[in-house]
C-alpha atoms as a PDB file:
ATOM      1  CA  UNK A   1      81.635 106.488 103.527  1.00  0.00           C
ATOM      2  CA  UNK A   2      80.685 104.696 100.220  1.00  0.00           C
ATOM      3  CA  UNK A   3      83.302 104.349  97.443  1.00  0.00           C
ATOM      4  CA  UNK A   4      82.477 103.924  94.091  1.00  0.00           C
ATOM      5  CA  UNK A   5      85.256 101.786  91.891  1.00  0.00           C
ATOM      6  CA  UNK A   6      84.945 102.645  87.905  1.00  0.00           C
ATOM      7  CA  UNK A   7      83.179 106.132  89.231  1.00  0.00           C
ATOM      8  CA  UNK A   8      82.917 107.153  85.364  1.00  0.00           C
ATOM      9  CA  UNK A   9      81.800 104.080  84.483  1.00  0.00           C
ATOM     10  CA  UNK A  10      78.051 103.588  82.885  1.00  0.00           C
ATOM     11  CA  UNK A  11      77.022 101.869  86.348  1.00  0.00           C
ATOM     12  CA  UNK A  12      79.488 103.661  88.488  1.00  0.00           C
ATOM     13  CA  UNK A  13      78.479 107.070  87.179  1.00  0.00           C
ATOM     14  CA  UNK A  14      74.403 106.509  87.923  1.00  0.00           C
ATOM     15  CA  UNK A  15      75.302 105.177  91.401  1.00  0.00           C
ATOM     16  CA  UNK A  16      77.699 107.931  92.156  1.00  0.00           C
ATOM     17  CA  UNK A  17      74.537 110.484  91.358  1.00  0.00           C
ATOM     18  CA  UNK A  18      71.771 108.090  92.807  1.00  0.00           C
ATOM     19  CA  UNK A  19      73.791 108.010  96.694  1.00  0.00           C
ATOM     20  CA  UNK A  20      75.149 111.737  96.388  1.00  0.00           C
ATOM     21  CA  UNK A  21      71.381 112.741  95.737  1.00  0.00           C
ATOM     22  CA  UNK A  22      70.107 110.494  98.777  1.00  0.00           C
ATOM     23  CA  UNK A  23      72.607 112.351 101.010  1.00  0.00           C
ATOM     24  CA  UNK A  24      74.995 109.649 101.518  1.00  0.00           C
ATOM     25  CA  UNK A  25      78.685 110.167 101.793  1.00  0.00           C
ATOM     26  CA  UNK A  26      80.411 109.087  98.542  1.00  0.00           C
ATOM     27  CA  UNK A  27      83.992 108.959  97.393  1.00  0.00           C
ATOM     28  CA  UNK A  28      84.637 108.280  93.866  1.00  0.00           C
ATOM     29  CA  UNK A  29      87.689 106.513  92.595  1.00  0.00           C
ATOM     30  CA  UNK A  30      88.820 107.348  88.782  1.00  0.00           C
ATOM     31  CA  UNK A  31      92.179 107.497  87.252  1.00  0.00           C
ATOM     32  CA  UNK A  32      91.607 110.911  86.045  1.00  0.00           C
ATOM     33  CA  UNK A  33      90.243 112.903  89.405  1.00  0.00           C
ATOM     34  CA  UNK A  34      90.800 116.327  87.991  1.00  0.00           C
ATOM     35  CA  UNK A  35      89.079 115.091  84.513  1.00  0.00           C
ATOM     36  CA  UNK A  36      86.165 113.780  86.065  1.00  0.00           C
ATOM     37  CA  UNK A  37      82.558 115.623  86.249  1.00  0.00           C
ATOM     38  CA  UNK A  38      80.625 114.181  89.466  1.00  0.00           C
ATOM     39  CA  UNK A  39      77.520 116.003  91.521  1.00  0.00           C
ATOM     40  CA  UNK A  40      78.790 118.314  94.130  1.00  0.00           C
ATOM     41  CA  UNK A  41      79.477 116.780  97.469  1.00  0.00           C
ATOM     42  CA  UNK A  42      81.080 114.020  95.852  1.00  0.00           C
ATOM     43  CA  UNK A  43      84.688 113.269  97.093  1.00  0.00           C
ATOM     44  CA  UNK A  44      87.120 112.534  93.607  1.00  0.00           C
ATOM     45  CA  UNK A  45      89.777 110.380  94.417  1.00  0.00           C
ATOM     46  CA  UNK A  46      92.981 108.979  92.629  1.00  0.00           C
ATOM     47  CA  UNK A  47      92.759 105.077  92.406  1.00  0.00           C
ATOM     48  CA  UNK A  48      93.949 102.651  89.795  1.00  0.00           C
ATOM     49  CA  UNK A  49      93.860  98.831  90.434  1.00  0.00           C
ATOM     50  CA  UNK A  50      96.463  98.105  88.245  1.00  0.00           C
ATOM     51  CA  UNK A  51      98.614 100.333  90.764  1.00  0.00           C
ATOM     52  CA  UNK A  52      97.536  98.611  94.088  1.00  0.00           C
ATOM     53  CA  UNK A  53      99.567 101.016  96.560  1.00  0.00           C
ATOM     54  CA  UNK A  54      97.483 103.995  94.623  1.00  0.00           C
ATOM     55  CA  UNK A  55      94.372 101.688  96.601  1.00  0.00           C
ATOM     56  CA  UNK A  56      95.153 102.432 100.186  1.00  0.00           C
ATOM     57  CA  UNK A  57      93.977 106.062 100.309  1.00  0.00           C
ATOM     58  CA  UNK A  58      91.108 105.573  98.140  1.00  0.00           C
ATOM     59  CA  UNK A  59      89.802 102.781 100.892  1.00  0.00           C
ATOM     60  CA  UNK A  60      90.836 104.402 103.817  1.00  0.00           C
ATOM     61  CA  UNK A  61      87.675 104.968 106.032  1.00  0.00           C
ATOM     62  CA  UNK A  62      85.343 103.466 103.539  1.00  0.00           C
ATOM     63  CA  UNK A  63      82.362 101.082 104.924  1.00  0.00           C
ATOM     64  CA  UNK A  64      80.870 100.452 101.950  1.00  0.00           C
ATOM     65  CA  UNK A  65      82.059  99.660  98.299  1.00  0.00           C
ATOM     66  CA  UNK A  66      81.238  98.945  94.544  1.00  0.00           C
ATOM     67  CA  UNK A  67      83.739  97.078  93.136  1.00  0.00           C
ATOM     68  CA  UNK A  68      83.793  96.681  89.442  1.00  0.00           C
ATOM     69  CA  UNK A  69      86.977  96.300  87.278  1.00  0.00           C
ATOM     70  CA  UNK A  70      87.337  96.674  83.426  1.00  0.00           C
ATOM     71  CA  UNK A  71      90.091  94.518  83.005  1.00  0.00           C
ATOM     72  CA  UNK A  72      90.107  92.610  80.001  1.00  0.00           C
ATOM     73  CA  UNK A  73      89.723  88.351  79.942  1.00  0.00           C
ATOM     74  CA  UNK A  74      93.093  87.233  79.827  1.00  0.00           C
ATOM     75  CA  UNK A  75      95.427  90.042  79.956  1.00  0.00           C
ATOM     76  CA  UNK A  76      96.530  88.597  82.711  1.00  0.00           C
ATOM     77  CA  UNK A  77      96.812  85.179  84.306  1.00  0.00           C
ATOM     78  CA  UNK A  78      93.980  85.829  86.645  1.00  0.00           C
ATOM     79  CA  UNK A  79      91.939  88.857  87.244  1.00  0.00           C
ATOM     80  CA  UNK A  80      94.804  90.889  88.949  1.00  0.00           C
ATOM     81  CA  UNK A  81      92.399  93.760  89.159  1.00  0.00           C
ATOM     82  CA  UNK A  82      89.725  92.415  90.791  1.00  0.00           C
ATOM     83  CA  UNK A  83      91.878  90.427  93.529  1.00  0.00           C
ATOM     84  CA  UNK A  84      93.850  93.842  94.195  1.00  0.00           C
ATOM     85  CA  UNK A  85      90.046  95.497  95.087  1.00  0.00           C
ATOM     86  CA  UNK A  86      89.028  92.919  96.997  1.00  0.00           C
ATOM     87  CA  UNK A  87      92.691  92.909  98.894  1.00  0.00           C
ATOM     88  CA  UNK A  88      92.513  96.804  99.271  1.00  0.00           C
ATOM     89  CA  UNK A  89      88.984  96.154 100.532  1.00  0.00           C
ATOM     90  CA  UNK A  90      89.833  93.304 103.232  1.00  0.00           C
ATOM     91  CA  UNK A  91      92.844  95.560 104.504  1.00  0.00           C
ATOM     92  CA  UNK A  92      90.913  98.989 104.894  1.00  0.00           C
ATOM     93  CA  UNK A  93      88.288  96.738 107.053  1.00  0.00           C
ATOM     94  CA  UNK A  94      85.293  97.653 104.365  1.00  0.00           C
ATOM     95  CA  UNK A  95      81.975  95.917 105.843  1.00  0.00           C
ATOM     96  CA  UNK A  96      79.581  95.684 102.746  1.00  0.00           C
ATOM     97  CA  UNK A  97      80.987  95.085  99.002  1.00  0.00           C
ATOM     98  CA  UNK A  98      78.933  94.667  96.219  1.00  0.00           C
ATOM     99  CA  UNK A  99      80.823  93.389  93.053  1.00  0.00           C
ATOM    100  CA  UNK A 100      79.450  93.847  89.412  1.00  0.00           C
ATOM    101  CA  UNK A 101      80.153  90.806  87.531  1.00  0.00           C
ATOM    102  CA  UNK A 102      78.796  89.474  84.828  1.00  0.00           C
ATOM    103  CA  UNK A 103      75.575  87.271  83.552  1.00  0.00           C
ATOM    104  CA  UNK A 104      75.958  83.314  84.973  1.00  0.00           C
ATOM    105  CA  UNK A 105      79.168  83.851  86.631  1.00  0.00           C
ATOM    106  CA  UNK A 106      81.760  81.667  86.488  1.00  0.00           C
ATOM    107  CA  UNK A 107      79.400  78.721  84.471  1.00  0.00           C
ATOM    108  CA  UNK A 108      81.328  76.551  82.669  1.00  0.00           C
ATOM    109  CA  UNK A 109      85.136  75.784  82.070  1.00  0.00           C
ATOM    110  CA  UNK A 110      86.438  78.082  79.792  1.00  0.00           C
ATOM    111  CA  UNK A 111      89.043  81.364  80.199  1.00  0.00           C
ATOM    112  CA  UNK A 112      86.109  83.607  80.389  1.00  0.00           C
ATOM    113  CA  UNK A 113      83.960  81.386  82.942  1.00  0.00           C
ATOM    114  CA  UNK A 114      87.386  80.771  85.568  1.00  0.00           C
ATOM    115  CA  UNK A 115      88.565  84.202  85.450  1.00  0.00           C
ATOM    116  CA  UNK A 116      84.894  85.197  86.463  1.00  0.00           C
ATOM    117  CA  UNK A 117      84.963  82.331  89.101  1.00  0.00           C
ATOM    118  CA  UNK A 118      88.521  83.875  90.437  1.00  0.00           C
ATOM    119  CA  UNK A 119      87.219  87.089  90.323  1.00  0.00           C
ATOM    120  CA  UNK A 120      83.605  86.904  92.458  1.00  0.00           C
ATOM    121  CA  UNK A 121      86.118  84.312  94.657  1.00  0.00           C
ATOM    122  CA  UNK A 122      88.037  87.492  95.928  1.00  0.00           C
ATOM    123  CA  UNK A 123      84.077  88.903  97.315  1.00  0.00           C
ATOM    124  CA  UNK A 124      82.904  86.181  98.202  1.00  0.00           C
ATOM    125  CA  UNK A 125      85.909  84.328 100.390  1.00  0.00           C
ATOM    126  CA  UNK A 126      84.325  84.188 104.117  1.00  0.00           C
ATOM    127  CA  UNK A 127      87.965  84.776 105.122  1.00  0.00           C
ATOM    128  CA  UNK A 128      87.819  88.158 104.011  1.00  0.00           C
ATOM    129  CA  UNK A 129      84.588  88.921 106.370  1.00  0.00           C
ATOM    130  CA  UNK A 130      82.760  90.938 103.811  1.00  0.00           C
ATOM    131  CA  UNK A 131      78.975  91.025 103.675  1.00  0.00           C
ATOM    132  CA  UNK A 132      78.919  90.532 100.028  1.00  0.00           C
ATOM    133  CA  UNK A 133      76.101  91.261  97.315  1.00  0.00           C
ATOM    134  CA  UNK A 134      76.926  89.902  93.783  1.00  0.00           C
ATOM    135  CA  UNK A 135      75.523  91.769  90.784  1.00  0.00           C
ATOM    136  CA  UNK A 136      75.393  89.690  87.772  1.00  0.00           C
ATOM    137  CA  UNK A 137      74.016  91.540  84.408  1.00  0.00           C
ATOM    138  CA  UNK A 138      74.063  90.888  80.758  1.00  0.00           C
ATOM    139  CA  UNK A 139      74.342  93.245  78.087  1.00  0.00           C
ATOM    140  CA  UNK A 140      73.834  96.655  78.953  1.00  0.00           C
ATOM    141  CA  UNK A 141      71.282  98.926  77.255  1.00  0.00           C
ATOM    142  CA  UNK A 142      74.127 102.016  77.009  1.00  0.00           C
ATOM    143  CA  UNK A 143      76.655  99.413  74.885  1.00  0.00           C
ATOM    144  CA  UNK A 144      74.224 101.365  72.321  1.00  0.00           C
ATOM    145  CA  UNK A 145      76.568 104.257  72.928  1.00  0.00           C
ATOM    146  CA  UNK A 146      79.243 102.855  71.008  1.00  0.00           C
ATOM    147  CA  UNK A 147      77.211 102.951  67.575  1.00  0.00           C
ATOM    148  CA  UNK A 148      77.234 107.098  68.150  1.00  0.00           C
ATOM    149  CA  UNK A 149      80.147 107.750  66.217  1.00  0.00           C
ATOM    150  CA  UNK A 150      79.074 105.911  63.052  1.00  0.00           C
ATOM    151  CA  UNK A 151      76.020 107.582  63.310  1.00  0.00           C
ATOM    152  CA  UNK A 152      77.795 111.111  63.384  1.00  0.00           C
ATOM    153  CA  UNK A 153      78.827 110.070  59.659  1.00  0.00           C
ATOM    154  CA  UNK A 154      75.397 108.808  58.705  1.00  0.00           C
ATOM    155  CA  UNK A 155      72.235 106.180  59.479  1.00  0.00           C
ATOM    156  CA  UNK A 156      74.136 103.442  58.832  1.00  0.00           C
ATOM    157  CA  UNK A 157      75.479 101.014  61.360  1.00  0.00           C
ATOM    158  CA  UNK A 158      77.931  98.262  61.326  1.00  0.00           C
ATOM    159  CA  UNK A 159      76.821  95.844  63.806  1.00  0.00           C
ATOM    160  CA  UNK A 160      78.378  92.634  65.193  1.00  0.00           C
ATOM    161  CA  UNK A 161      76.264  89.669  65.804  1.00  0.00           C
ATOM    162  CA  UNK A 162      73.198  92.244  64.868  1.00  0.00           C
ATOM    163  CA  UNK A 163      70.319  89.789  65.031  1.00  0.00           C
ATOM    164  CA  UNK A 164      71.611  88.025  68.615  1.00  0.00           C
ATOM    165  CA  UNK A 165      69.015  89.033  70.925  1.00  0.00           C
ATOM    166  CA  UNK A 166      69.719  89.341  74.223  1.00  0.00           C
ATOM    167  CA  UNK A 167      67.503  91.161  77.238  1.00  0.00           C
ATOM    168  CA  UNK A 168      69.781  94.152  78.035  1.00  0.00           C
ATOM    169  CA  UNK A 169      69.520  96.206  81.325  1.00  0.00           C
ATOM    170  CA  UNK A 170      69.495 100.033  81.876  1.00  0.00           C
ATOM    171  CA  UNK A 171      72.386 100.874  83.671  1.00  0.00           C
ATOM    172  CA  UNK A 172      70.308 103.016  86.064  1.00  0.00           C
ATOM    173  CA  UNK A 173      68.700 100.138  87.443  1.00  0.00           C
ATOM    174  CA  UNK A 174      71.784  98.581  88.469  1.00  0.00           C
ATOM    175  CA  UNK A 175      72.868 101.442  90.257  1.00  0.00           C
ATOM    176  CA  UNK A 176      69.710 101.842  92.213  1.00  0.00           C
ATOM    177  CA  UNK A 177      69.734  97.761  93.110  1.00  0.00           C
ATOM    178  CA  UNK A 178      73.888  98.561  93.904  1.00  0.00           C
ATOM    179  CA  UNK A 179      72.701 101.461  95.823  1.00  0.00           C
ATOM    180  CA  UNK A 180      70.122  99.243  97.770  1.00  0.00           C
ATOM    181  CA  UNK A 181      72.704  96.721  98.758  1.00  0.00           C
ATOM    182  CA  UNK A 182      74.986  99.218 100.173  1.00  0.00           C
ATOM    183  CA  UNK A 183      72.579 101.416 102.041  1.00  0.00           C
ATOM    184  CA  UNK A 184      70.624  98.317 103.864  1.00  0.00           C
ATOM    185  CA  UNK A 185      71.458  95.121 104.593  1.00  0.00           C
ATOM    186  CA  UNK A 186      68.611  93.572 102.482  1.00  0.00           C
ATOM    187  CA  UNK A 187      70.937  92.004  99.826  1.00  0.00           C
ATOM    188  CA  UNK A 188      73.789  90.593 101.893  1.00  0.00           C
ATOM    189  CA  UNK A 189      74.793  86.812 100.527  1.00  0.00           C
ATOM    190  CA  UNK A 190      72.549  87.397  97.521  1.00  0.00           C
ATOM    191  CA  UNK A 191      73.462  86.295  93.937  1.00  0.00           C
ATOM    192  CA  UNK A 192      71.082  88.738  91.434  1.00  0.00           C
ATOM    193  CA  UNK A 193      71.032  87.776  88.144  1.00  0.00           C
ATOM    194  CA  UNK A 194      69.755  90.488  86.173  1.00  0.00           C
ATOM    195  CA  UNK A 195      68.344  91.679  82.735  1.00  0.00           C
ATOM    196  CA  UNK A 196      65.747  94.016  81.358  1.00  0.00           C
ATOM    197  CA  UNK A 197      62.034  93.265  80.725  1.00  0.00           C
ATOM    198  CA  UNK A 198      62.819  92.384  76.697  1.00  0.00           C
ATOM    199  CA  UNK A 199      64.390  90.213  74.234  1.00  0.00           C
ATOM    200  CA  UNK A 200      65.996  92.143  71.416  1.00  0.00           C
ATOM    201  CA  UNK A 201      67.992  91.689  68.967  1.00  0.00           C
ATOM    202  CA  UNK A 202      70.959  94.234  68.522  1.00  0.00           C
ATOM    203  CA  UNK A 203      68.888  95.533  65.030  1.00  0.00           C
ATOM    204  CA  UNK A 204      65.201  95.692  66.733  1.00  0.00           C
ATOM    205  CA  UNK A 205      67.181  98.388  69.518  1.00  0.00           C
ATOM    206  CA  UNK A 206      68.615 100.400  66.681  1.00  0.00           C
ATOM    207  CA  UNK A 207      65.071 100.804  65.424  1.00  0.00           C
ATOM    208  CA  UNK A 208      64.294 102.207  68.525  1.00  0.00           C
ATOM    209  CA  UNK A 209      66.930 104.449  68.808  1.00  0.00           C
ATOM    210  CA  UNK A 210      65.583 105.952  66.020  1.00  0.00           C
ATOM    211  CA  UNK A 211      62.677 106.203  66.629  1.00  0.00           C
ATOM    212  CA  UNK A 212      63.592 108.520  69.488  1.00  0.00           C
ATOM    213  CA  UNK A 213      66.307 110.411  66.773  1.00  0.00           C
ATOM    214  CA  UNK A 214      63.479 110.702  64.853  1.00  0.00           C
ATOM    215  CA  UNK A 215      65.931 109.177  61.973  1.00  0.00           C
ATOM    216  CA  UNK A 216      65.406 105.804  59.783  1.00  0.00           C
ATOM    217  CA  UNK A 217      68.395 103.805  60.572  1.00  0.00           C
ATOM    218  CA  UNK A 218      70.039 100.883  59.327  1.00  0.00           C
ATOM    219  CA  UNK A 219      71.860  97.402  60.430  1.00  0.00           C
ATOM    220  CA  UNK A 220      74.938  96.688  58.043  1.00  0.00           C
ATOM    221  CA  UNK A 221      75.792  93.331  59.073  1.00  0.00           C
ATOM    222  CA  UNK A 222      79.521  92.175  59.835  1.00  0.00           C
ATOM    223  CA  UNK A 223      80.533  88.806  58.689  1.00  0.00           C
ATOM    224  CA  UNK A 224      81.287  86.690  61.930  1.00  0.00           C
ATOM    225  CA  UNK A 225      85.129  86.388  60.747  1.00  0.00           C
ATOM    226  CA  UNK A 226      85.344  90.014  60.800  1.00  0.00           C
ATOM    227  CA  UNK A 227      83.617  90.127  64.147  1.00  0.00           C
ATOM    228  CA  UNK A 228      86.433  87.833  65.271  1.00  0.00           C
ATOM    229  CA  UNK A 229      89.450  89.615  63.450  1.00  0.00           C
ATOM    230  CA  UNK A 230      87.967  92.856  65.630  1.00  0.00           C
ATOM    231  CA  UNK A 231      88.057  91.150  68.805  1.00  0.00           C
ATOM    232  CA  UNK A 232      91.686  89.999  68.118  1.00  0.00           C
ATOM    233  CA  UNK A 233      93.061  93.400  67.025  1.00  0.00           C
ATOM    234  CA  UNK A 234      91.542  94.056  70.514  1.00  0.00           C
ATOM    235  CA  UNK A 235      94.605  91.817  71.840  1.00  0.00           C
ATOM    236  CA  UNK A 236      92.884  88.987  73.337  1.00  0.00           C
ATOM    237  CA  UNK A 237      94.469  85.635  73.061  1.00  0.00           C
ATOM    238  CA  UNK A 238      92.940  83.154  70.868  1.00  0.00           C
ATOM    239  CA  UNK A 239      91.275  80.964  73.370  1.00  0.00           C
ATOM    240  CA  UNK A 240      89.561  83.912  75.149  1.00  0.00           C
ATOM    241  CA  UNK A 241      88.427  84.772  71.124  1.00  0.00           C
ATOM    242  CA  UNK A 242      87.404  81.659  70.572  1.00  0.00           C
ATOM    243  CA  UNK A 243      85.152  81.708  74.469  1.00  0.00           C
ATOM    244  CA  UNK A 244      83.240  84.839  73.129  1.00  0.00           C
ATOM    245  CA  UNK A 245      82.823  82.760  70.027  1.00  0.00           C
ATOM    246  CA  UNK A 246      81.111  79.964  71.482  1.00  0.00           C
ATOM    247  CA  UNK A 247      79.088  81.850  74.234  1.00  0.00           C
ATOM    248  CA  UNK A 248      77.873  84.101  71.392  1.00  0.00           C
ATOM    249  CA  UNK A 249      76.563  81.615  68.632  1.00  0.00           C
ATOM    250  CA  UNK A 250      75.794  78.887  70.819  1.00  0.00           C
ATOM    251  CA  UNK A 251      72.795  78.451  73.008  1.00  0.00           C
ATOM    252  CA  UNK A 252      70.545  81.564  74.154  1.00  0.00           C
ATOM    253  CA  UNK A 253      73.021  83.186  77.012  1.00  0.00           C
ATOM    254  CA  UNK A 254      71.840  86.723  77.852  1.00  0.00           C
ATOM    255  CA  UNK A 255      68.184  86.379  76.420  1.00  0.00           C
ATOM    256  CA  UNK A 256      66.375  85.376  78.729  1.00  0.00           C
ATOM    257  CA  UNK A 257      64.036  88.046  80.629  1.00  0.00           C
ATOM    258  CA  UNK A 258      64.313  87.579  83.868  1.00  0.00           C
ATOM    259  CA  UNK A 259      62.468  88.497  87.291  1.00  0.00           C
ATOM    260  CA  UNK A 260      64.526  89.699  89.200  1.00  0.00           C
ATOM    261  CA  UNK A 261      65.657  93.372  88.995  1.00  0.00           C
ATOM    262  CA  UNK A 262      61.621  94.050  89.054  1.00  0.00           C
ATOM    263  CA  UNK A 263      61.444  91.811  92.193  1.00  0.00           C
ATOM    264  CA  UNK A 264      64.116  94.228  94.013  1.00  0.00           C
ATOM    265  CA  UNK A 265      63.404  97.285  92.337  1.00  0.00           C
ATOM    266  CA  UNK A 266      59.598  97.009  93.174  1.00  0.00           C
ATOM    267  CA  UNK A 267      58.892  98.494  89.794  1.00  0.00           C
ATOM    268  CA  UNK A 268      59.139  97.213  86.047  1.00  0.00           C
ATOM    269  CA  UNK A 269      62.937  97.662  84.862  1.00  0.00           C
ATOM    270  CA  UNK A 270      63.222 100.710  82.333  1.00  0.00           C
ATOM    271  CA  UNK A 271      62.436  99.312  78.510  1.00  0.00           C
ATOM    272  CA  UNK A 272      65.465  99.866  75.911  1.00  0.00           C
ATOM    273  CA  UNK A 273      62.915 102.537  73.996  1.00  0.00           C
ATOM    274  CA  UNK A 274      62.822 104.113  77.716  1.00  0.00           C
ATOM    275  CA  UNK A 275      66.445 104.619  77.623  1.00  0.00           C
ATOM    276  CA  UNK A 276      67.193 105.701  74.363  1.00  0.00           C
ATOM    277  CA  UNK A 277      64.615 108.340  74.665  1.00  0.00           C
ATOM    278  CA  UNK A 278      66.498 109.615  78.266  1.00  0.00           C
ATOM    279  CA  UNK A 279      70.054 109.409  75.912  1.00  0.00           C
ATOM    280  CA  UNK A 280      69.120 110.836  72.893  1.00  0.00           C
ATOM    281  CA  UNK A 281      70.991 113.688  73.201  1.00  0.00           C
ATOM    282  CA  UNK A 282      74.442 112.083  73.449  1.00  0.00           C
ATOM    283  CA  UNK A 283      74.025 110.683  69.897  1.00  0.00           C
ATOM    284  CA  UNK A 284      75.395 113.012  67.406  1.00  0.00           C
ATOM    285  CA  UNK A 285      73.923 114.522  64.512  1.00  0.00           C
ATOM    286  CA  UNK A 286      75.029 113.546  61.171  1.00  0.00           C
END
């Protein structure tokens, strides 16, 4: 039995569908079981890491896992979610994990970088026995998504940061590398830091998106001190703030294309233009 953590997630979602349609057994953990939609076969399952005794049925019987956790840097002390995963893992005697993390890790010495170190720490401890893969992406090509209710109001977008590029990665393609790690044991001990095969810019992908809307749409840029008044009305504490800051101005982090999901794959990764064609339809109309 595989179980899928953040089932409805972007990632978690493809990889529930990608492992259901290969015939493997697959239980998928959500806080909202009766709410979710997943292929038939698939077993829905009541899990919530910020309720660790919710974890023990969820795990029970499982020999494989995807472990992903969208807690927020610095809600906490340390990455409570992740550590109560891994815990639940290590106590239902789970063989193979593979944890989505994020691009470079734990590099460097600020609140984003240690709770990232803390967090692959819980995998990756040889005390816990686990035959670990670590999945480390940038931006993801479906972030697009979260323009789709601007453009329900018009072609306009307000975009963040809009000429940062960075080489995003389909979602799909991490599920089918995920996928690969738990089904063999080709990817055990491996690190894979992953991106898509280009460098854009948040404004060159809305052009594309349009393209494939067949509609003309526009970049409206936000001034970087209202990009960092959003991410505090978020709730994250100043120094985490100030972290996204600096790792988003400074240097090139995230846009660099890199080898290696078309290494593992054995195929090119999918394009952005390839995507947004496949998700056209969940972009509204205006």
């Amino acid at each position: 039995m595989i179980l899928v953590t953040g089932a409805t997630g972007h990632v978690g979602s493809e990889l529930v569908r990608r492992l259901t349609a290969a015939g493997e057994p697959v239980r998928a953990m959500t806080r909202r079981p009766s709410k979710a939609r997943f292929p038939a076969g698939t077993e829905a399952v009541y899990g919530d890491a910020a309720d660790p005794e919710s974890l023990a049925a969820a795990f029970a019987g499982v020999d494989g896992v995807f472990l992903m956790s969208a807690q927020a840097v610095g809600t906490a002390p340390e990455p409570t979610h992740d550590l109560a995963l891994a815990a639940a893992a290590e106590r239902a005697g789970v063989r193979r994990v593979v944890k989505l993390s994020t691009l470079d890790g734990g590099t460097g010495d600020d609140p984003i970088a240690r709770w990232q170190r803390t967090a692959e720490a819980a995998v990756t401890d040889p005390a816990r026995g686990f035959a670990w893969t670590l999945l480390r992406p940038g931006r993801f090509m479906s972030n697009a998504l979260q323009w789709a209710g601007q453009l329900r109001a018009g072609d306009e977008v307000a975009i963040p940061f809009a000429d940062r590029p960075a080489a995003s990665i389909d979602p799909a393609d991490l599920a089918e590398i995920a996928a690969q790690a738990l089904t063999t044991g080709e990817h055990s001990g491996a690190v894979h830091e992953l991106s898509g095969p280009q460098s854009l810019t948040p404004t060159e992908e809305l052009a594309l998106l349009g393209e494939a809307l067949g509609r003309d749409l526009r970049v409206r840029s936000v001034p970087v001190e209202a990009a960092r008044a959003g991410m505090s009305s978020y709730g994250f504490p100043p120094e985490v703030v100030d972290a996204i800051m600096r790792r988003t101005l400074d240097g090139d982090r995230g846009s660099e294309v890199l080898p290696t999901a078309e290494k593992v794959l054995g195929r090119p990764a999918r394009t952005f233009a390839q995507w947004a064609r496949a998700h056209a339809g969940e972009f509204p109309r205006p």
